[in-house]
N, C-alpha and C. Protein backbone atom coordinates (compact mmCIF):
# COMPACT_ATOMS: atom_id res chain seq x y z
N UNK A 1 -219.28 -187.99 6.00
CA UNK A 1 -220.27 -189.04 6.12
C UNK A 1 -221.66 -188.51 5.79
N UNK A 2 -221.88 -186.94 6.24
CA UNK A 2 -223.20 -186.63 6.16
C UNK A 2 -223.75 -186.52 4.52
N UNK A 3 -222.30 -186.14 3.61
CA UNK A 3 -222.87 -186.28 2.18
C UNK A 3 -223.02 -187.64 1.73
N UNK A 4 -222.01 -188.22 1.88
CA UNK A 4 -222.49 -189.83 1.93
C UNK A 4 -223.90 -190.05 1.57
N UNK A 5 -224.47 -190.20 3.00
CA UNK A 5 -225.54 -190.46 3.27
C UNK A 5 -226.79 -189.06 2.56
N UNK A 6 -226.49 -188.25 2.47
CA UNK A 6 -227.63 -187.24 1.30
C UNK A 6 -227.50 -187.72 0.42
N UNK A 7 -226.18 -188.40 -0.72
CA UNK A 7 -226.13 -188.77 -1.72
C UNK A 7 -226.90 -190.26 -1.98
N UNK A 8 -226.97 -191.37 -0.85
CA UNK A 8 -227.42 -192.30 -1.08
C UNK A 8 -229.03 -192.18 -0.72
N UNK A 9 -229.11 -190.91 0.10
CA UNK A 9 -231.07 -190.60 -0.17
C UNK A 9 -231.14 -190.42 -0.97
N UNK A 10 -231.02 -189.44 -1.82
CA UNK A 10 -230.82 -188.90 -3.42
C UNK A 10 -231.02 -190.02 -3.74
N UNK A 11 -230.14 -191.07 -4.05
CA UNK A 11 -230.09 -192.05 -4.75
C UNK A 11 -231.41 -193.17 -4.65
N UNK A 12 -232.32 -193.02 -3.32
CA UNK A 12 -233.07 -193.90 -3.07
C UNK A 12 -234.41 -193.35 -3.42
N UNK A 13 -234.69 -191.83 -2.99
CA UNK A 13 -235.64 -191.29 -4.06
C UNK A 13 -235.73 -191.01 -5.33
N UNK A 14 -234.56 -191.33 -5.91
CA UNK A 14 -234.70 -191.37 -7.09
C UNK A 14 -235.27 -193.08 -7.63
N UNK A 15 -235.35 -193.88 -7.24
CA UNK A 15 -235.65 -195.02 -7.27
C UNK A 15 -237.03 -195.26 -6.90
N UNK A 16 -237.71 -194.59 -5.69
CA UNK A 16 -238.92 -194.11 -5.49
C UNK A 16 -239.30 -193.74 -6.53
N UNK A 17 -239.07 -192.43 -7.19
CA UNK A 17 -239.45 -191.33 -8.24
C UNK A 17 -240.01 -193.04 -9.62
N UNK A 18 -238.95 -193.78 -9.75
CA UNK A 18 -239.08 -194.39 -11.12
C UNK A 18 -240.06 -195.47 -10.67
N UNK A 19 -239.91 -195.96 -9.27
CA UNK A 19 -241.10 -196.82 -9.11
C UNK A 19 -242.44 -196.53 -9.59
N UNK A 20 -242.50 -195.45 -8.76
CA UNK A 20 -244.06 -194.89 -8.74
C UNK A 20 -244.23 -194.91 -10.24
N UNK A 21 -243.28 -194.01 -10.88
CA UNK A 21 -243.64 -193.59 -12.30
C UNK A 21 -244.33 -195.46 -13.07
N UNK A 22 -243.62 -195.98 -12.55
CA UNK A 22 -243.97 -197.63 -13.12
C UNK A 22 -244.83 -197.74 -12.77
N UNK A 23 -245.23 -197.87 -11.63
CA UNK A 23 -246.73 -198.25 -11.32
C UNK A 23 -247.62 -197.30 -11.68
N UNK A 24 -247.47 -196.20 -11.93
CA UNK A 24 -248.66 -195.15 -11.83
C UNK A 24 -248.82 -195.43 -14.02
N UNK A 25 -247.69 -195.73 -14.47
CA UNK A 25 -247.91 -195.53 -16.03
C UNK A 25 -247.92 -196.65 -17.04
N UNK A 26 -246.93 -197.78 -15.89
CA UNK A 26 -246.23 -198.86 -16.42
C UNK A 26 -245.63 -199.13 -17.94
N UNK A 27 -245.17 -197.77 -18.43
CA UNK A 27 -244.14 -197.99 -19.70
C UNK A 27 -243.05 -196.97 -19.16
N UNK A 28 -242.05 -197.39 -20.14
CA UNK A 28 -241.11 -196.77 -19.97
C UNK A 28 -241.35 -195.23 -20.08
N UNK A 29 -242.31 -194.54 -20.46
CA UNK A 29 -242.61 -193.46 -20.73
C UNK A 29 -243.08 -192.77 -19.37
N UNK A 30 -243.87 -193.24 -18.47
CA UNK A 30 -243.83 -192.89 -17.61
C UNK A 30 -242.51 -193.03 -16.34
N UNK A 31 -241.82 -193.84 -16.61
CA UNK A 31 -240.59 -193.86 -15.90
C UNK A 31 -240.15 -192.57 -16.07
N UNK A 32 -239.64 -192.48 -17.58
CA UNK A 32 -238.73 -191.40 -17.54
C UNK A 32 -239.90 -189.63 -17.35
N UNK A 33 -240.78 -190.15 -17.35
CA UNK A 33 -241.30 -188.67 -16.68
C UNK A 33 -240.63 -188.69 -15.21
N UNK A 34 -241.14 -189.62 -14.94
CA UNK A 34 -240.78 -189.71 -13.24
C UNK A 34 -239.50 -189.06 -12.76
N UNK A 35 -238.54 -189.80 -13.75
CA UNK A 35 -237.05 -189.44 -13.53
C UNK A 35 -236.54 -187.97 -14.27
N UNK A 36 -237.71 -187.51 -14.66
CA UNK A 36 -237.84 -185.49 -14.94
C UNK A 36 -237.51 -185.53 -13.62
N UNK A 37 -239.23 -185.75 -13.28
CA UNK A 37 -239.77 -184.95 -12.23
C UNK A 37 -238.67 -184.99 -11.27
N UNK A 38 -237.98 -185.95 -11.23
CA UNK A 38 -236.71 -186.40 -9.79
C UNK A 38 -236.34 -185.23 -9.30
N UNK A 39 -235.36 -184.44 -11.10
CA UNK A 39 -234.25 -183.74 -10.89
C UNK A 39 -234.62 -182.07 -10.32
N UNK A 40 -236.09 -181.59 -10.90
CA UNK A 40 -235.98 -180.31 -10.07
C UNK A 40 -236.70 -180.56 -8.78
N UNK A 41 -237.29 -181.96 -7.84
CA UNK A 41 -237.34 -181.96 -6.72
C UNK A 41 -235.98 -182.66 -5.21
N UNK A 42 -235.12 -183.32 -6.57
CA UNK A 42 -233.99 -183.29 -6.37
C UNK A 42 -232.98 -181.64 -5.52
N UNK A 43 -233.43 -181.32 -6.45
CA UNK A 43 -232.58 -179.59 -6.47
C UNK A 43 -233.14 -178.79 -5.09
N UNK A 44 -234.17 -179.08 -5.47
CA UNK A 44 -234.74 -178.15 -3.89
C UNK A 44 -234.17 -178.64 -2.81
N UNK A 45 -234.31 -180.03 -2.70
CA UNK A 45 -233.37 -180.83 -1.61
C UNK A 45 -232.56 -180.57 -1.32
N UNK A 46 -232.07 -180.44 -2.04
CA UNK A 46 -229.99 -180.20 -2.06
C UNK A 46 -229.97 -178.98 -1.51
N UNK A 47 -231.07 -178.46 -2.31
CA UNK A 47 -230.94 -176.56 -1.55
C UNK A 47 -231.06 -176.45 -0.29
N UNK A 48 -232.01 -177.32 0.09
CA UNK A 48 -232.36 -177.27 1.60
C UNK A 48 -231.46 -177.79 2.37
N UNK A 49 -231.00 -178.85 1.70
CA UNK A 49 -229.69 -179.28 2.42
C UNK A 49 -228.45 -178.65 2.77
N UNK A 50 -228.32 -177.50 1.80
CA UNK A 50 -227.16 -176.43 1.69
C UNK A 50 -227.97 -175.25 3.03
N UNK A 51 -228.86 -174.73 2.66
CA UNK A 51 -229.34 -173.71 3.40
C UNK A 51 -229.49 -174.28 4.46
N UNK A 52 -230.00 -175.23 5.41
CA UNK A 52 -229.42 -176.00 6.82
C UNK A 52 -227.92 -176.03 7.09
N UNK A 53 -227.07 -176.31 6.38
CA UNK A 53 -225.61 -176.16 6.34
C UNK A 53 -225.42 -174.55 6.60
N UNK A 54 -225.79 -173.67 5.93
CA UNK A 54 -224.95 -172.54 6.55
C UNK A 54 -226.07 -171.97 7.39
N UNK A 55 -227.27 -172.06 7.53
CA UNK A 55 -227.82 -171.41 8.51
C UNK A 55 -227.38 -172.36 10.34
N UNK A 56 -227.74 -173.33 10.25
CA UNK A 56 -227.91 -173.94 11.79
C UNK A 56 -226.03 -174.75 11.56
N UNK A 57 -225.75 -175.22 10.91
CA UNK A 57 -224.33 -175.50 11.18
C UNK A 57 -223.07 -174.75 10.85
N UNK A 58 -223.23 -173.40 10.21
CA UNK A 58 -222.29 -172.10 10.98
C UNK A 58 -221.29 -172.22 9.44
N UNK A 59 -221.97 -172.63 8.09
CA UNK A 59 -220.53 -172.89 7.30
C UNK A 59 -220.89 -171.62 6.43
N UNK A 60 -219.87 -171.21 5.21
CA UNK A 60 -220.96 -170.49 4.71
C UNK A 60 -220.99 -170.53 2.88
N UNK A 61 -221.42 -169.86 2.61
CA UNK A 61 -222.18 -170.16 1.01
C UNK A 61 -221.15 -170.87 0.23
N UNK A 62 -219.95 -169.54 0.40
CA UNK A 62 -218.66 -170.28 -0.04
C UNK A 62 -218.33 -172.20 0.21
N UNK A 63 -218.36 -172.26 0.86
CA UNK A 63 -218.25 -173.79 2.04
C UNK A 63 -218.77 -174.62 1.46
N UNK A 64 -220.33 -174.21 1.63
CA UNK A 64 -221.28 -175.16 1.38
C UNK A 64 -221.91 -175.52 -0.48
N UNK A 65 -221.57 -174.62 -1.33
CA UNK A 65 -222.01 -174.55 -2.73
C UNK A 65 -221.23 -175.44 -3.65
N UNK A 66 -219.81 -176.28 -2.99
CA UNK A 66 -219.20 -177.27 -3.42
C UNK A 66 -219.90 -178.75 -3.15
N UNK A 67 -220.62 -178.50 -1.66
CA UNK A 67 -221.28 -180.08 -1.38
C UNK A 67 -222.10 -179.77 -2.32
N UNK A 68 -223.11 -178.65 -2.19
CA UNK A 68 -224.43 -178.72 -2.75
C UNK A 68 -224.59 -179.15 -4.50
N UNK A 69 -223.20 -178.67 -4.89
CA UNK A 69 -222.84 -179.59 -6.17
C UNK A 69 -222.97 -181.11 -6.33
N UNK A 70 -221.67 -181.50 -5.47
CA UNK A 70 -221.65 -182.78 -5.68
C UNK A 70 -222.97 -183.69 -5.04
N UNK A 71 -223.88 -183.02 -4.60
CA UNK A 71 -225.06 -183.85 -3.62
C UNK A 71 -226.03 -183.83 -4.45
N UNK A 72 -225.86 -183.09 -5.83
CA UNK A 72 -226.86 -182.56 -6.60
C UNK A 72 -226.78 -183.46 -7.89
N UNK A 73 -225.18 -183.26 -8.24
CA UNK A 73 -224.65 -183.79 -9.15
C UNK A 73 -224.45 -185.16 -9.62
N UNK A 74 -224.40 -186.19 -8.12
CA UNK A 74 -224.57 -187.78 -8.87
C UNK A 74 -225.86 -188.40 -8.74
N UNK A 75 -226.99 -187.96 -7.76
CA UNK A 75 -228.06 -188.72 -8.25
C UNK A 75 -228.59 -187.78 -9.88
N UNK A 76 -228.40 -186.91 -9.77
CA UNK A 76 -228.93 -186.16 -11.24
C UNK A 76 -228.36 -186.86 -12.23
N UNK A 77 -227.25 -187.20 -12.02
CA UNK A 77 -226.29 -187.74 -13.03
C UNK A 77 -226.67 -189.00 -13.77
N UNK A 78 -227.42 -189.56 -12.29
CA UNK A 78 -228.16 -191.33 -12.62
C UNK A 78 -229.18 -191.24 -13.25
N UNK A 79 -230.09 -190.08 -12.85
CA UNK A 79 -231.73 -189.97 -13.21
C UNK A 79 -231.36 -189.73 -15.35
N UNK A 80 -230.50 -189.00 -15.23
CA UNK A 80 -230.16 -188.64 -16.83
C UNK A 80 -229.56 -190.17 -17.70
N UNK A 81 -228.42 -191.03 -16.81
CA UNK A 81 -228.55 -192.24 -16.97
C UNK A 81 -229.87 -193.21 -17.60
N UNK A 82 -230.56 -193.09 -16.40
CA UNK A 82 -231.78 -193.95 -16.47
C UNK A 82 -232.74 -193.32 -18.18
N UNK A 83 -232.91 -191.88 -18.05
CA UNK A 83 -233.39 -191.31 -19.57
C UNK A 83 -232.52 -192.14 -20.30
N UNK A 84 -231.53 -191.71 -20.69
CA UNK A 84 -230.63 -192.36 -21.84
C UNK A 84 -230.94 -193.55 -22.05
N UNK A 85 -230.69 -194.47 -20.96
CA UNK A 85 -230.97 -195.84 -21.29
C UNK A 85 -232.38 -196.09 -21.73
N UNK A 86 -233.57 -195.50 -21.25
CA UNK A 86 -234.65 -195.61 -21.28
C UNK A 86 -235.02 -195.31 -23.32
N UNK A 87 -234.60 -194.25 -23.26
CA UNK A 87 -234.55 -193.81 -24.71
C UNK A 87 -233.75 -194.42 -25.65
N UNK A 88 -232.69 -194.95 -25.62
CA UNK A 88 -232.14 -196.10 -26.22
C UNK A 88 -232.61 -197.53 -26.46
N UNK A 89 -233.24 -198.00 -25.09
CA UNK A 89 -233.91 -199.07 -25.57
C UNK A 89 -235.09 -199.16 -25.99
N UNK A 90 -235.77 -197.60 -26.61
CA UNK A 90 -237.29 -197.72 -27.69
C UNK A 90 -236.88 -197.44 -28.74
């Protein structure tokens, strides 16, 4: 449940990330900066999310470097989505 729910934050700051980029640029050009910027503050997340996992909940690197994939891996997956589409429709 707990990736679940990291994956659907992920998913909601990444939606943050493209807002702002809209309002702060309002073209698609600034979106997809936005949705750069997502993926390496994305990553730190995840890291932190992994490094809480084996420090205070006892798992260890081994354990934890499979979530930190997949927690990493589908909002990144969307933000690259959102480029593509973004770049396709100019």
């Amino acid at each position: 449940m707990h990736v679940f729910l990291v994956i659907v934050a992920g998913l909601m700051l990444l939606g943050v990330f493209t807002l702002l980029g809209w309002l702060w640029g309002a073209s698609s050009m600034a979106v997809a900066l936005a949705a750069k910027a997502f993926v390496p503050a994305w990553l730190l997340i995840a890291a932190a999310n992994m490094w809480v996992g084996v420090t205070h909940a006892g798992y260890s690197v081994r354990e934890e470097l499979p979530i930190l994939l997949i927690v990493f891996a589908l909002p990144a997956a969307l933000a690259a989505g959102v480029l593509w589409w973004l770049a396709r429709g100019s």
